[in-house]
N, C-alpha and C. Protein backbone atom coordinates (compact mmCIF):
# COMPACT_ATOMS: atom_id res chain seq x y z
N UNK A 1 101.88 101.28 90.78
CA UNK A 1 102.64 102.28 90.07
C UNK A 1 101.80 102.77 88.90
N UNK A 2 101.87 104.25 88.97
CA UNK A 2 100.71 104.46 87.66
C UNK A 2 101.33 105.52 87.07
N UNK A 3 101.32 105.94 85.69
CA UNK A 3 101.52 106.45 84.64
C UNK A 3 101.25 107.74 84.28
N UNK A 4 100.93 108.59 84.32
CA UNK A 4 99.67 109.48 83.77
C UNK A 4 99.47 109.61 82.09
N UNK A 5 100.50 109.18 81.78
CA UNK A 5 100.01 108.82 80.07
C UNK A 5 101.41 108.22 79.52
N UNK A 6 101.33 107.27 78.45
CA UNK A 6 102.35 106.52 77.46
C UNK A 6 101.65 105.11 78.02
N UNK A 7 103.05 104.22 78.80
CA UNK A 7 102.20 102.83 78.71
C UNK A 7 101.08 102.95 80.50
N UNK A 8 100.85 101.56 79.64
CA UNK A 8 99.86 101.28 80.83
C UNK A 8 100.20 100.94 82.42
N UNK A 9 99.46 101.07 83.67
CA UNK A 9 100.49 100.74 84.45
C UNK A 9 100.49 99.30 84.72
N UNK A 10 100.19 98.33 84.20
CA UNK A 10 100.81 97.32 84.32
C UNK A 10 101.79 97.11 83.01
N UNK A 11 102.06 97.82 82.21
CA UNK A 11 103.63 97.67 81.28
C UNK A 11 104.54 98.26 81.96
N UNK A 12 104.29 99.89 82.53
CA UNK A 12 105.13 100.35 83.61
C UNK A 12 105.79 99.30 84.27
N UNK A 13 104.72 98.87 84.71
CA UNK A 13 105.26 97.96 86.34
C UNK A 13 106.33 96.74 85.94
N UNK A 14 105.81 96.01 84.18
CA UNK A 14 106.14 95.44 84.26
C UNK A 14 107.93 95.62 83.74
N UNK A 15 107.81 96.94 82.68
CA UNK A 15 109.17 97.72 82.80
C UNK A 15 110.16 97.76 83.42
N UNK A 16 109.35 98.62 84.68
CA UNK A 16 110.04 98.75 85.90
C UNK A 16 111.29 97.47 86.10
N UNK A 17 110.01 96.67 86.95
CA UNK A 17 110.64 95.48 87.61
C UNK A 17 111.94 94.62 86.17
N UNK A 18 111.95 94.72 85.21
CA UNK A 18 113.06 94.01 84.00
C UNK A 18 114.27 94.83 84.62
N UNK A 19 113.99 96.52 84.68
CA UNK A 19 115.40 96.87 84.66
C UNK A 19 115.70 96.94 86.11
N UNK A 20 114.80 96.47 87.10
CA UNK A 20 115.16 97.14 88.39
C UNK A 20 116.02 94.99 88.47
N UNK A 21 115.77 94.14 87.83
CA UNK A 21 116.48 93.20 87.92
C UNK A 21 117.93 93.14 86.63
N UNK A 22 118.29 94.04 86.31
CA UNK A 22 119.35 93.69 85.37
C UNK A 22 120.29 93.63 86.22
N UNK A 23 121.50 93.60 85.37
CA UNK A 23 123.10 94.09 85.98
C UNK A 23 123.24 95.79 86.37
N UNK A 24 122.53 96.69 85.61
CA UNK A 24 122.87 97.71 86.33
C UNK A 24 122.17 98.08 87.21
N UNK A 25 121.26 97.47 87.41
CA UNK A 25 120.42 97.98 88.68
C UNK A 25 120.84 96.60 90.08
N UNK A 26 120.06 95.68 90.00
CA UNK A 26 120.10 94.66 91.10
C UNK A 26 119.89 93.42 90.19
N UNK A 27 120.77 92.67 89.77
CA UNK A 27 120.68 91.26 89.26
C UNK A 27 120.69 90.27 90.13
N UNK A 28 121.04 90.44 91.48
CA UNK A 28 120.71 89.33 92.14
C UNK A 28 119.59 89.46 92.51
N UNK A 29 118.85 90.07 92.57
CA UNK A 29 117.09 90.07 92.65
C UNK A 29 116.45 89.53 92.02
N UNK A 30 115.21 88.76 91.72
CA UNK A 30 114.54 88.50 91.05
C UNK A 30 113.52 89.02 90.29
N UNK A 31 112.80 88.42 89.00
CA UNK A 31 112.06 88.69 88.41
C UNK A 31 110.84 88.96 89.67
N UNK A 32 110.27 88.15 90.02
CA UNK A 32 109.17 87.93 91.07
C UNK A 32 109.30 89.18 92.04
N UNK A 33 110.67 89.06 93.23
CA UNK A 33 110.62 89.50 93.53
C UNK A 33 110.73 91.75 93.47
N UNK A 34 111.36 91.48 92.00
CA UNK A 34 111.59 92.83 91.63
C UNK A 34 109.89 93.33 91.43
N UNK A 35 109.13 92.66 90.84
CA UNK A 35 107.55 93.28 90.66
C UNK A 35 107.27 93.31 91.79
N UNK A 36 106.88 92.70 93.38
CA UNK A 36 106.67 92.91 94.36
C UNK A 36 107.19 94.54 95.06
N UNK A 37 108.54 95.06 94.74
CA UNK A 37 109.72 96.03 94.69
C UNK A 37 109.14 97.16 94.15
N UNK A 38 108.53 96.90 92.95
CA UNK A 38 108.03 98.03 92.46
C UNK A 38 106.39 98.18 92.47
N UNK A 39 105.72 97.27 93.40
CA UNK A 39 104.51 97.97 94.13
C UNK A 39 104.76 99.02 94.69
N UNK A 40 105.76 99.07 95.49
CA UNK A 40 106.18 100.11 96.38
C UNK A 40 106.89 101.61 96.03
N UNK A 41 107.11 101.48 94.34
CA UNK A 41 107.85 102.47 93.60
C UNK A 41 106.73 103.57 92.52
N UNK A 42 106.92 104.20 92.56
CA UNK A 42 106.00 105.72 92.26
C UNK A 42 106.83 106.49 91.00
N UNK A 43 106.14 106.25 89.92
CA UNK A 43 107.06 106.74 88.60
C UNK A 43 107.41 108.65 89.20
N UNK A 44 108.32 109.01 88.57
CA UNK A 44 108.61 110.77 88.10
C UNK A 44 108.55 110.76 86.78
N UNK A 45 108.22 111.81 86.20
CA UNK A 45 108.35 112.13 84.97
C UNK A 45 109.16 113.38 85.24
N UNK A 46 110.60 113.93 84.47
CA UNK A 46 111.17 115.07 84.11
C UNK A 46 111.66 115.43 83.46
N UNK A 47 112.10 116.36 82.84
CA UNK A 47 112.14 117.37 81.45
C UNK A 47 113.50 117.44 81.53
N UNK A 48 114.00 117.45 80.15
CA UNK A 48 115.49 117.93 79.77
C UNK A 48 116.24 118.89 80.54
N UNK A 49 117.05 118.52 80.99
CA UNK A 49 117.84 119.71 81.71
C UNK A 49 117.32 119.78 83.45
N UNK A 50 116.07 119.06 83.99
CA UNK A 50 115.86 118.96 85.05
C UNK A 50 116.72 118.49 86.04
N UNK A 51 117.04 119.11 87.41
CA UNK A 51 117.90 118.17 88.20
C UNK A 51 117.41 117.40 89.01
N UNK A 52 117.42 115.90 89.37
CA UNK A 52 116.84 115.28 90.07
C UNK A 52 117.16 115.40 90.81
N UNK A 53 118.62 115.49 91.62
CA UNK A 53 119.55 115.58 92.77
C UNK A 53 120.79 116.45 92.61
N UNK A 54 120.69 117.22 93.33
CA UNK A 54 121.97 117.95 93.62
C UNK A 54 123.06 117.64 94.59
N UNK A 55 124.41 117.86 94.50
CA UNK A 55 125.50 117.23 95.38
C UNK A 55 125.09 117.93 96.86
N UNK A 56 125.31 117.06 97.87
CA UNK A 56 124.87 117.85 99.08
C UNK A 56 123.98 118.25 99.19
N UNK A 57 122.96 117.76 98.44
CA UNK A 57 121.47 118.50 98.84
C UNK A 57 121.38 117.90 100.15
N UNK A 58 120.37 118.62 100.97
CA UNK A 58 119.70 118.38 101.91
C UNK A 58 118.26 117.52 102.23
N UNK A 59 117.55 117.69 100.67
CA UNK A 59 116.29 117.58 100.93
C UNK A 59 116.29 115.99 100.18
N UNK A 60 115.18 115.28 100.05
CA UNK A 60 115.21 114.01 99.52
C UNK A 60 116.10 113.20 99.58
N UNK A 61 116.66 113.11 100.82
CA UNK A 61 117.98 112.40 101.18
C UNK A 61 117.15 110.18 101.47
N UNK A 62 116.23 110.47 101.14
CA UNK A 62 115.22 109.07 101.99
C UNK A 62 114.74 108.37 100.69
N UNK A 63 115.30 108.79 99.50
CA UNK A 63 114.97 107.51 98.28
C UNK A 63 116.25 107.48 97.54
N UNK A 64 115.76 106.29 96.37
CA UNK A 64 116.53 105.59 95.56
C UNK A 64 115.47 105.97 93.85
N UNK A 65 116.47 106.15 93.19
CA UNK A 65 115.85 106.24 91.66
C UNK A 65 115.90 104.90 90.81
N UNK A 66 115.14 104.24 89.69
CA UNK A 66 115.67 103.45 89.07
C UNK A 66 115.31 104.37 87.34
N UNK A 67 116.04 104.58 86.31
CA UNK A 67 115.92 105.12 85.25
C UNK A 67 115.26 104.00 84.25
N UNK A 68 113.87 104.39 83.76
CA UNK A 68 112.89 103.75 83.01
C UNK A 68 113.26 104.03 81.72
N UNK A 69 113.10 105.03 81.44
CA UNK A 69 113.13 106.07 79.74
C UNK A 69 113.60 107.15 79.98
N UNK A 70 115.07 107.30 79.15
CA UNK A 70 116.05 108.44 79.03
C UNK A 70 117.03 108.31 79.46
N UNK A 71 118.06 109.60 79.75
CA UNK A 71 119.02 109.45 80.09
C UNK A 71 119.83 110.58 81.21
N UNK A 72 120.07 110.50 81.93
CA UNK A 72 120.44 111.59 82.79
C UNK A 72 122.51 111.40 82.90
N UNK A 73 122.89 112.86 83.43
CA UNK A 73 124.28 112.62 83.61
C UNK A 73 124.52 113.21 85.01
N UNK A 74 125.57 112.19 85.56
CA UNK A 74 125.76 112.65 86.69
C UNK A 74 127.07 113.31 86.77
N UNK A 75 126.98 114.58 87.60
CA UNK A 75 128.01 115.65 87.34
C UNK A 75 128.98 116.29 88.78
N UNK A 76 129.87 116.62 89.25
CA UNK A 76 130.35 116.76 90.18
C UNK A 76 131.24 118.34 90.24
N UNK A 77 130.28 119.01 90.90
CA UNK A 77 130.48 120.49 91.14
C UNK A 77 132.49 120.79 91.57
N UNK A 78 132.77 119.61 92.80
CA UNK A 78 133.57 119.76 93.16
C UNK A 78 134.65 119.52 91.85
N UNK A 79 134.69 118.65 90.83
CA UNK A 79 135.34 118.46 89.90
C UNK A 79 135.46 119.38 88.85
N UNK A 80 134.77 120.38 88.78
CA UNK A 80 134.14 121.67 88.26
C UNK A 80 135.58 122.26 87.50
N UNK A 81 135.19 122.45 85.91
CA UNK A 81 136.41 122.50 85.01
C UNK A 81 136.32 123.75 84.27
N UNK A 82 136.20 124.80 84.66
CA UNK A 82 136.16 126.40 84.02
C UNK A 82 134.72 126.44 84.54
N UNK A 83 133.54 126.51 83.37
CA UNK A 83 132.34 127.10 83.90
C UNK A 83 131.11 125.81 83.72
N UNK A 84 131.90 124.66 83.24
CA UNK A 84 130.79 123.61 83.14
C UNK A 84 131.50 122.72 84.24
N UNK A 85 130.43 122.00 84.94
CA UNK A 85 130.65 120.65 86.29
C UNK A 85 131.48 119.87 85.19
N UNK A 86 132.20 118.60 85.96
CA UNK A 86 132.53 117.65 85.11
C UNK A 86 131.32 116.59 85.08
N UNK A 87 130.97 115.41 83.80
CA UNK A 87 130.66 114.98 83.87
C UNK A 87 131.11 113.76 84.27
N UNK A 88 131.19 112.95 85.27
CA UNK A 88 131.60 111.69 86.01
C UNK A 88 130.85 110.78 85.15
N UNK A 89 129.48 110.45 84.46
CA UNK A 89 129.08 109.20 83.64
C UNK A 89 127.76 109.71 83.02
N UNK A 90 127.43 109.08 82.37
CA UNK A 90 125.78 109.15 81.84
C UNK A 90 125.15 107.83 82.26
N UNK A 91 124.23 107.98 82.40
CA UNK A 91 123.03 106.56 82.74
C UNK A 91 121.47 106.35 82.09
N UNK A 92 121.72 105.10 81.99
CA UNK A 92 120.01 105.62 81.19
C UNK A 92 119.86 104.31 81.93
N UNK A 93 118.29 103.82 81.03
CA UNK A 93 117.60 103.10 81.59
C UNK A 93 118.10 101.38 82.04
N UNK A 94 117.61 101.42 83.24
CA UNK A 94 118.11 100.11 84.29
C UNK A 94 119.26 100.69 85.45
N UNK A 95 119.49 101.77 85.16
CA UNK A 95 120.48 102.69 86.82
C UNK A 95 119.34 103.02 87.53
N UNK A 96 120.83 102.47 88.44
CA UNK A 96 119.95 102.60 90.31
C UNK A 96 120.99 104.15 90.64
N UNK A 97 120.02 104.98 91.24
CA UNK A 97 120.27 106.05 91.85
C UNK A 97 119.81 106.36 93.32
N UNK A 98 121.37 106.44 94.12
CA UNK A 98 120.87 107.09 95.70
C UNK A 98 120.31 105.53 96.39
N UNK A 99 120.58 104.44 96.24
CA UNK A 99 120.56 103.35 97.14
C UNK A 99 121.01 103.68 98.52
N UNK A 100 122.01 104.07 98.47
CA UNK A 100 122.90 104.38 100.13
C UNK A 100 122.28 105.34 100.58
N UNK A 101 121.58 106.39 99.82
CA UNK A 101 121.43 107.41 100.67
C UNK A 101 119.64 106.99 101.03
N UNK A 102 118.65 106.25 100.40
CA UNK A 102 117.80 105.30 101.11
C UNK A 102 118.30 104.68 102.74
N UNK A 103 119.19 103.95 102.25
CA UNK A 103 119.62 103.19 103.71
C UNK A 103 120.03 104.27 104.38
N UNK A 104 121.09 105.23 104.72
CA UNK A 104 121.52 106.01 105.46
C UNK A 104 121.02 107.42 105.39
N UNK A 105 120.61 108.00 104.67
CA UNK A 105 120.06 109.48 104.57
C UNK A 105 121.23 110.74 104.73
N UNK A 106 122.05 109.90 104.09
CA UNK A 106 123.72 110.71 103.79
C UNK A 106 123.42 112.03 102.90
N UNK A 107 123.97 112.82 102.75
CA UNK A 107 124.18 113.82 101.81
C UNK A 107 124.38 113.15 100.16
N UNK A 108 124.33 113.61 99.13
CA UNK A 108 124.16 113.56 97.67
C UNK A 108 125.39 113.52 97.49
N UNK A 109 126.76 112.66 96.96
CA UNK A 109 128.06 112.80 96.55
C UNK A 109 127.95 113.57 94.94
N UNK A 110 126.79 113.61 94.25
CA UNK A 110 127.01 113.95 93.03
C UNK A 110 126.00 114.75 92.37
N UNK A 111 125.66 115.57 91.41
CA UNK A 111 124.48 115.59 90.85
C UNK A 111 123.71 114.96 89.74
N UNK A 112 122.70 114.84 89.71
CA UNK A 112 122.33 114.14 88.22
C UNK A 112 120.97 115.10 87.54
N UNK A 113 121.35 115.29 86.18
CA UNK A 113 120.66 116.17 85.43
C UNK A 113 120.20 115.39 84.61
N UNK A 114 118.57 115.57 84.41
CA UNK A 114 118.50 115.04 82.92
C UNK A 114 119.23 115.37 81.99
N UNK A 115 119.39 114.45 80.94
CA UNK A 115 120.36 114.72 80.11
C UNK A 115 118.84 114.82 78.51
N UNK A 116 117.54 114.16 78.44
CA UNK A 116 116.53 113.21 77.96
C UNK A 116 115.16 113.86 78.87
N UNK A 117 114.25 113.95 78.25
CA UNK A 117 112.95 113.84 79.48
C UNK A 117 113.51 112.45 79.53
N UNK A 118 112.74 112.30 80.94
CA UNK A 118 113.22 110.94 81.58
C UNK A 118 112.29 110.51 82.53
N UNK A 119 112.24 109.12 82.80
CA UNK A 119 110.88 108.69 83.45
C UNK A 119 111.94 107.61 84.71
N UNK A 120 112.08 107.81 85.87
CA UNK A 120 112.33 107.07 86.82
C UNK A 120 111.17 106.78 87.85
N UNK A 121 111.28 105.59 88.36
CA UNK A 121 110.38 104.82 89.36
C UNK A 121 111.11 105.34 90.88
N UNK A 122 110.84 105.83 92.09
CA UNK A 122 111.27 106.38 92.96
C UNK A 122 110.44 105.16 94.37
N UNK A 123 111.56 105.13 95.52
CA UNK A 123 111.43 104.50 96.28
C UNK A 123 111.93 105.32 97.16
N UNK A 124 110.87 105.77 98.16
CA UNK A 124 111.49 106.49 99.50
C UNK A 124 110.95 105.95 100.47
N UNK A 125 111.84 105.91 101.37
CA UNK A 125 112.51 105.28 102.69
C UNK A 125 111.24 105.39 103.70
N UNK A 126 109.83 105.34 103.49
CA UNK A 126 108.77 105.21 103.90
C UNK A 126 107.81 103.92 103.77
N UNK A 127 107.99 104.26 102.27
CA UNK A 127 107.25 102.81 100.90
C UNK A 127 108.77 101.68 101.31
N UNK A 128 109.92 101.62 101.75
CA UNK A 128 110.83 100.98 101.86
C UNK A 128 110.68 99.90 102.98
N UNK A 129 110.38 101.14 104.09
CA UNK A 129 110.01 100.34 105.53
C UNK A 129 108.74 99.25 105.27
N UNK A 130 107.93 100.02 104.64
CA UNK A 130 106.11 99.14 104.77
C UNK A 130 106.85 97.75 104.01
N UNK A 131 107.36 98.08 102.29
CA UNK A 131 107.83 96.78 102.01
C UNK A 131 108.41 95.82 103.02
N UNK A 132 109.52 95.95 104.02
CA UNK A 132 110.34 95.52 104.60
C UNK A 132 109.17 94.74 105.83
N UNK A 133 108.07 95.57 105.89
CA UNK A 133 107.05 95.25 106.93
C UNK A 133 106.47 93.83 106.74
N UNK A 134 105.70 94.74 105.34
CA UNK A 134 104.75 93.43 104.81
C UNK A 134 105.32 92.16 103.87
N UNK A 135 106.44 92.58 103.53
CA UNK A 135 107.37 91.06 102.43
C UNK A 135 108.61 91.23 103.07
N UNK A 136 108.81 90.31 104.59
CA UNK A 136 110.21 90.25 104.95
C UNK A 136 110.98 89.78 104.00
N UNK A 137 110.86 88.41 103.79
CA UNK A 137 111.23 87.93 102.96
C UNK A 137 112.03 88.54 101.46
N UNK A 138 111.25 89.03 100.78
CA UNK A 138 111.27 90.15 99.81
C UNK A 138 112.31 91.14 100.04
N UNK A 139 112.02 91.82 101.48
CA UNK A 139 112.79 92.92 101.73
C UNK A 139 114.64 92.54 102.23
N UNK A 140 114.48 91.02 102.68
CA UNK A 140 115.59 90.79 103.34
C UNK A 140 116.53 90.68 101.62
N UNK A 141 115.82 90.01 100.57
CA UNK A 141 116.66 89.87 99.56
C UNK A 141 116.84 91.45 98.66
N UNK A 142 116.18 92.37 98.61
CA UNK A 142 116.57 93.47 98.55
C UNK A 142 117.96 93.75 99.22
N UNK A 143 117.43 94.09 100.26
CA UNK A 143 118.93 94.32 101.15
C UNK A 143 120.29 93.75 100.64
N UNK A 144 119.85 92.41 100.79
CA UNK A 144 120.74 91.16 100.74
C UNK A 144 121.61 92.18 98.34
N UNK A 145 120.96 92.53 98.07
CA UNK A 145 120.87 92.55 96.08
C UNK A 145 121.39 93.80 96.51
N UNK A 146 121.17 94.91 97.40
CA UNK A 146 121.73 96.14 96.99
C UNK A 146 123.14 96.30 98.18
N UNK A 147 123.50 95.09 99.12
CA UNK A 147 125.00 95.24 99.44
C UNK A 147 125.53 94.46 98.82
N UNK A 148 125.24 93.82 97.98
CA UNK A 148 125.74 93.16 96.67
C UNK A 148 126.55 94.07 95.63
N UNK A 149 125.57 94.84 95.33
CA UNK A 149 126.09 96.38 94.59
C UNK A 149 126.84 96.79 95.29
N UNK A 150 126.53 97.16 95.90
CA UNK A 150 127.60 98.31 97.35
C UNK A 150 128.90 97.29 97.65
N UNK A 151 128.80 96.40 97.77
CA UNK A 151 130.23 95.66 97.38
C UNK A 151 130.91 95.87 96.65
N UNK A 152 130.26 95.67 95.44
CA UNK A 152 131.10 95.93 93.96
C UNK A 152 131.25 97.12 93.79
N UNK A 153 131.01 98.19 94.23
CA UNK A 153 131.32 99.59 93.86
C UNK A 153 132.59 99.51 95.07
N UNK A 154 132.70 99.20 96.20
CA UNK A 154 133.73 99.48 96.86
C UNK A 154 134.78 98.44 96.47
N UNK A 155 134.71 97.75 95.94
CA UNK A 155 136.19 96.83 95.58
C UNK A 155 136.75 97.34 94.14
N UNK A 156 135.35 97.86 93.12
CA UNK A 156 135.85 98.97 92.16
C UNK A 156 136.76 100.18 92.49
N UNK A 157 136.09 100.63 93.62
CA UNK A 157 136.91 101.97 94.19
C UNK A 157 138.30 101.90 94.65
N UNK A 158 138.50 100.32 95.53
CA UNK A 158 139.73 100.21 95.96
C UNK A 158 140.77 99.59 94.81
N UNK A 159 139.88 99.13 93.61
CA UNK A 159 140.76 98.80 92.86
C UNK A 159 141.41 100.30 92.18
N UNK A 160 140.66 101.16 91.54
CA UNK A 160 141.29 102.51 91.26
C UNK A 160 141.88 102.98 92.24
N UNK A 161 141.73 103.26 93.75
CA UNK A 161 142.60 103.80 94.57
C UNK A 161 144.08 103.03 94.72
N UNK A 162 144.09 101.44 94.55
CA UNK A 162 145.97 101.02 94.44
C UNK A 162 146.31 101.32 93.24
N UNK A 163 145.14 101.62 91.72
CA UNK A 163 145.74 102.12 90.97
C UNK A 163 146.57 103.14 90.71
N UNK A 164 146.12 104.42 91.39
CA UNK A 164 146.44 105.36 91.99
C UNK A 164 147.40 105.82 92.70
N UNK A 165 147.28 104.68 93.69
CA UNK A 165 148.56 104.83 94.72
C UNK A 165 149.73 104.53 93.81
N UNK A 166 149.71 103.19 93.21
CA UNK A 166 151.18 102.85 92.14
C UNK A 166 151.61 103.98 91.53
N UNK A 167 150.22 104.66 90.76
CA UNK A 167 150.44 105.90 89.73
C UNK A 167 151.39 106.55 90.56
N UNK A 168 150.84 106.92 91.63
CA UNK A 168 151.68 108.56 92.63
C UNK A 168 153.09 107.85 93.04
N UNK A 169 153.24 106.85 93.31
CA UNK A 169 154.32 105.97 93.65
C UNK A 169 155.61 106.14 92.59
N UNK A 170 155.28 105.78 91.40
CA UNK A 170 155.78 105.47 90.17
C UNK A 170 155.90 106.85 89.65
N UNK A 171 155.49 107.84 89.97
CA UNK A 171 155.43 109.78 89.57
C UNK A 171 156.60 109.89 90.81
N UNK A 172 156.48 109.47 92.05
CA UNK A 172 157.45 110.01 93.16
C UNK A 172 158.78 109.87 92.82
N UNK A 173 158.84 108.65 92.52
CA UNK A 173 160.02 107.73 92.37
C UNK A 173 160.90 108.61 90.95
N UNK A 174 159.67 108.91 90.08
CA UNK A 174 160.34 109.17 88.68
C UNK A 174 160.93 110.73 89.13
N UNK A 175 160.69 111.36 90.11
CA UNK A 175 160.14 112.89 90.28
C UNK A 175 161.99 113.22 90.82
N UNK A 176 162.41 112.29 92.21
CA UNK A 176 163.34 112.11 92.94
C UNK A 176 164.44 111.85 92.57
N UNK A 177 164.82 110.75 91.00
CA UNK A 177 165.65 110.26 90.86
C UNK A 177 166.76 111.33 90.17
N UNK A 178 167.86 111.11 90.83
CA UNK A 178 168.93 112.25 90.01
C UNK A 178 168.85 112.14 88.49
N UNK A 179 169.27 113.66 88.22
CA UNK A 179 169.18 114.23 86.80
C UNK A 179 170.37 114.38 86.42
N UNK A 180 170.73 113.63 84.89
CA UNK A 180 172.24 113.93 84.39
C UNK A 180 172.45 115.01 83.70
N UNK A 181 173.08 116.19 83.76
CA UNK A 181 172.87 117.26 83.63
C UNK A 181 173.66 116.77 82.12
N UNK A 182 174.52 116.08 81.59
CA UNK A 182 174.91 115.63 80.43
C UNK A 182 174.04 114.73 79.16
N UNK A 183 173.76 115.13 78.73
CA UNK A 183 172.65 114.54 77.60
C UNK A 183 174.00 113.34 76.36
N UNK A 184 173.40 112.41 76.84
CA UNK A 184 174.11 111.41 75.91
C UNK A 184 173.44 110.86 74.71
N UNK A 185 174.25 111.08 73.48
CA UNK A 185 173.87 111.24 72.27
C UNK A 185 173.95 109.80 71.66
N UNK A 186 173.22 108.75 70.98
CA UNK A 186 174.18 107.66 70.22
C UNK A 186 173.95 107.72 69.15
N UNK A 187 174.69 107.98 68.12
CA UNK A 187 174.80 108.61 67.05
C UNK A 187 175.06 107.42 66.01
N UNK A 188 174.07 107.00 65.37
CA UNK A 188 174.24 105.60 64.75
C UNK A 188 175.17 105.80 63.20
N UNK A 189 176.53 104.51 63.72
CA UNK A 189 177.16 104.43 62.48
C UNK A 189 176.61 104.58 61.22
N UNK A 190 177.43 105.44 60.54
CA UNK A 190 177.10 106.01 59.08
C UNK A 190 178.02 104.67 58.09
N UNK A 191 177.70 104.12 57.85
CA UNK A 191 178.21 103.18 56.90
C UNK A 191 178.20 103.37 55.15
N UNK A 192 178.74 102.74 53.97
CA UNK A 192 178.73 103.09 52.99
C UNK A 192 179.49 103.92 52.04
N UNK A 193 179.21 103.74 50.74
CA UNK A 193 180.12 105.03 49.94
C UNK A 193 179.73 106.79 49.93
N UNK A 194 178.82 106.88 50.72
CA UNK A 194 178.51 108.29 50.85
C UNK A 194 179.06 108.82 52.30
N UNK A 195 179.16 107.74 52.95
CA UNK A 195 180.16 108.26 54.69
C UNK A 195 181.58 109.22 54.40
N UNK A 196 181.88 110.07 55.25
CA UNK A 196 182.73 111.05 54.92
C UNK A 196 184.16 110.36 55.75
């Protein structure tokens, strides 16, 4: 992994691999094995306001981002609130971006804009395979660290979706129930020497 200027590429690398093992990226990975991970990862450098990914793009559907330096926001056209996208979150450094769409080569659910120049390490689904080639081992615990994630984002999801469901449940229920067209007043006793 090399640089074209700031740190060196073995601080890069060694960068890299800290946040590509945290909690927001892959914590069940290892130190060891995360530097092995990011042999295979190729810094970007991009400018404020740059988009890395667009929702539904077509093109670069075959990598994963990890955010080094800065901060990008990810934004959702379809959520789109007068003339600005909504913003769904901000992320900075140690987010994993586009894991699933590495493994599957799905369409983009979201966009993400720099928010920061910003420096991410990029892994496409080429440099993915060779890893997987030459460090089974390596590659099987990858796998093994990013349906780890992909777990936890779907038991997150289903936890907001029964949230949800109760919400619409608990709105139906309130929506249906007869209305007393009589408004009942309780008019609290007036006690004392000023009561009429």
């Amino acid at each position: 992994m090399r640089h074209p200027q700031g740190p060196s590429a073995v601080e890069l690398k060694s960068q890299a691999a800290h946040w590509l093992a945290t909690p927001s990226a892959l914590d069940s990975l290892g130190l060891d094995d995360a530097m092995t991970v990011v042999d295979y990862m190729r810094p970007q450098a991009l400018a404020a306001g740059d988009v890395l990914v667009a929702e539904g793009e077509a093109d670069a559907l075959d990598r994963m981002w990890l955010v080094l330096e800065g901060e990008l926001s990810v934004e959702s056209p379809a959520l789109q609130t007068g003339e600005a996208e909504l913003v769904v979150r901000v992320m900075g450094p140690g987010s994993l971006i586009g894991e699933l769409s590495l493994l599957d080569g799905g369409p983009r659910s979201a966009s993400c804009v720099a928010t920061t120049d910003l420096l991410v390490a990029t892994l496409d689904r080429e440099d993915f395979l060779r890893l997987l080639a030459e460090h089974p081992a390596v590659g099987a615990r990858l796998l093994l660290a990013m349906a780890k994630r992909m777990a936890g984002h779907v038991r997150d999801l289903t936890r907001k979706l029964q949230l949800f469901a109760q919400m619409n449940r608990t709105l139906s229920e309130a929506l249906d129930a007869p209305v007393d067209p009589t408004p009942v007043v309780d008019w609290p006793a007036i006690d004392g020497p000023d009561a009429d």
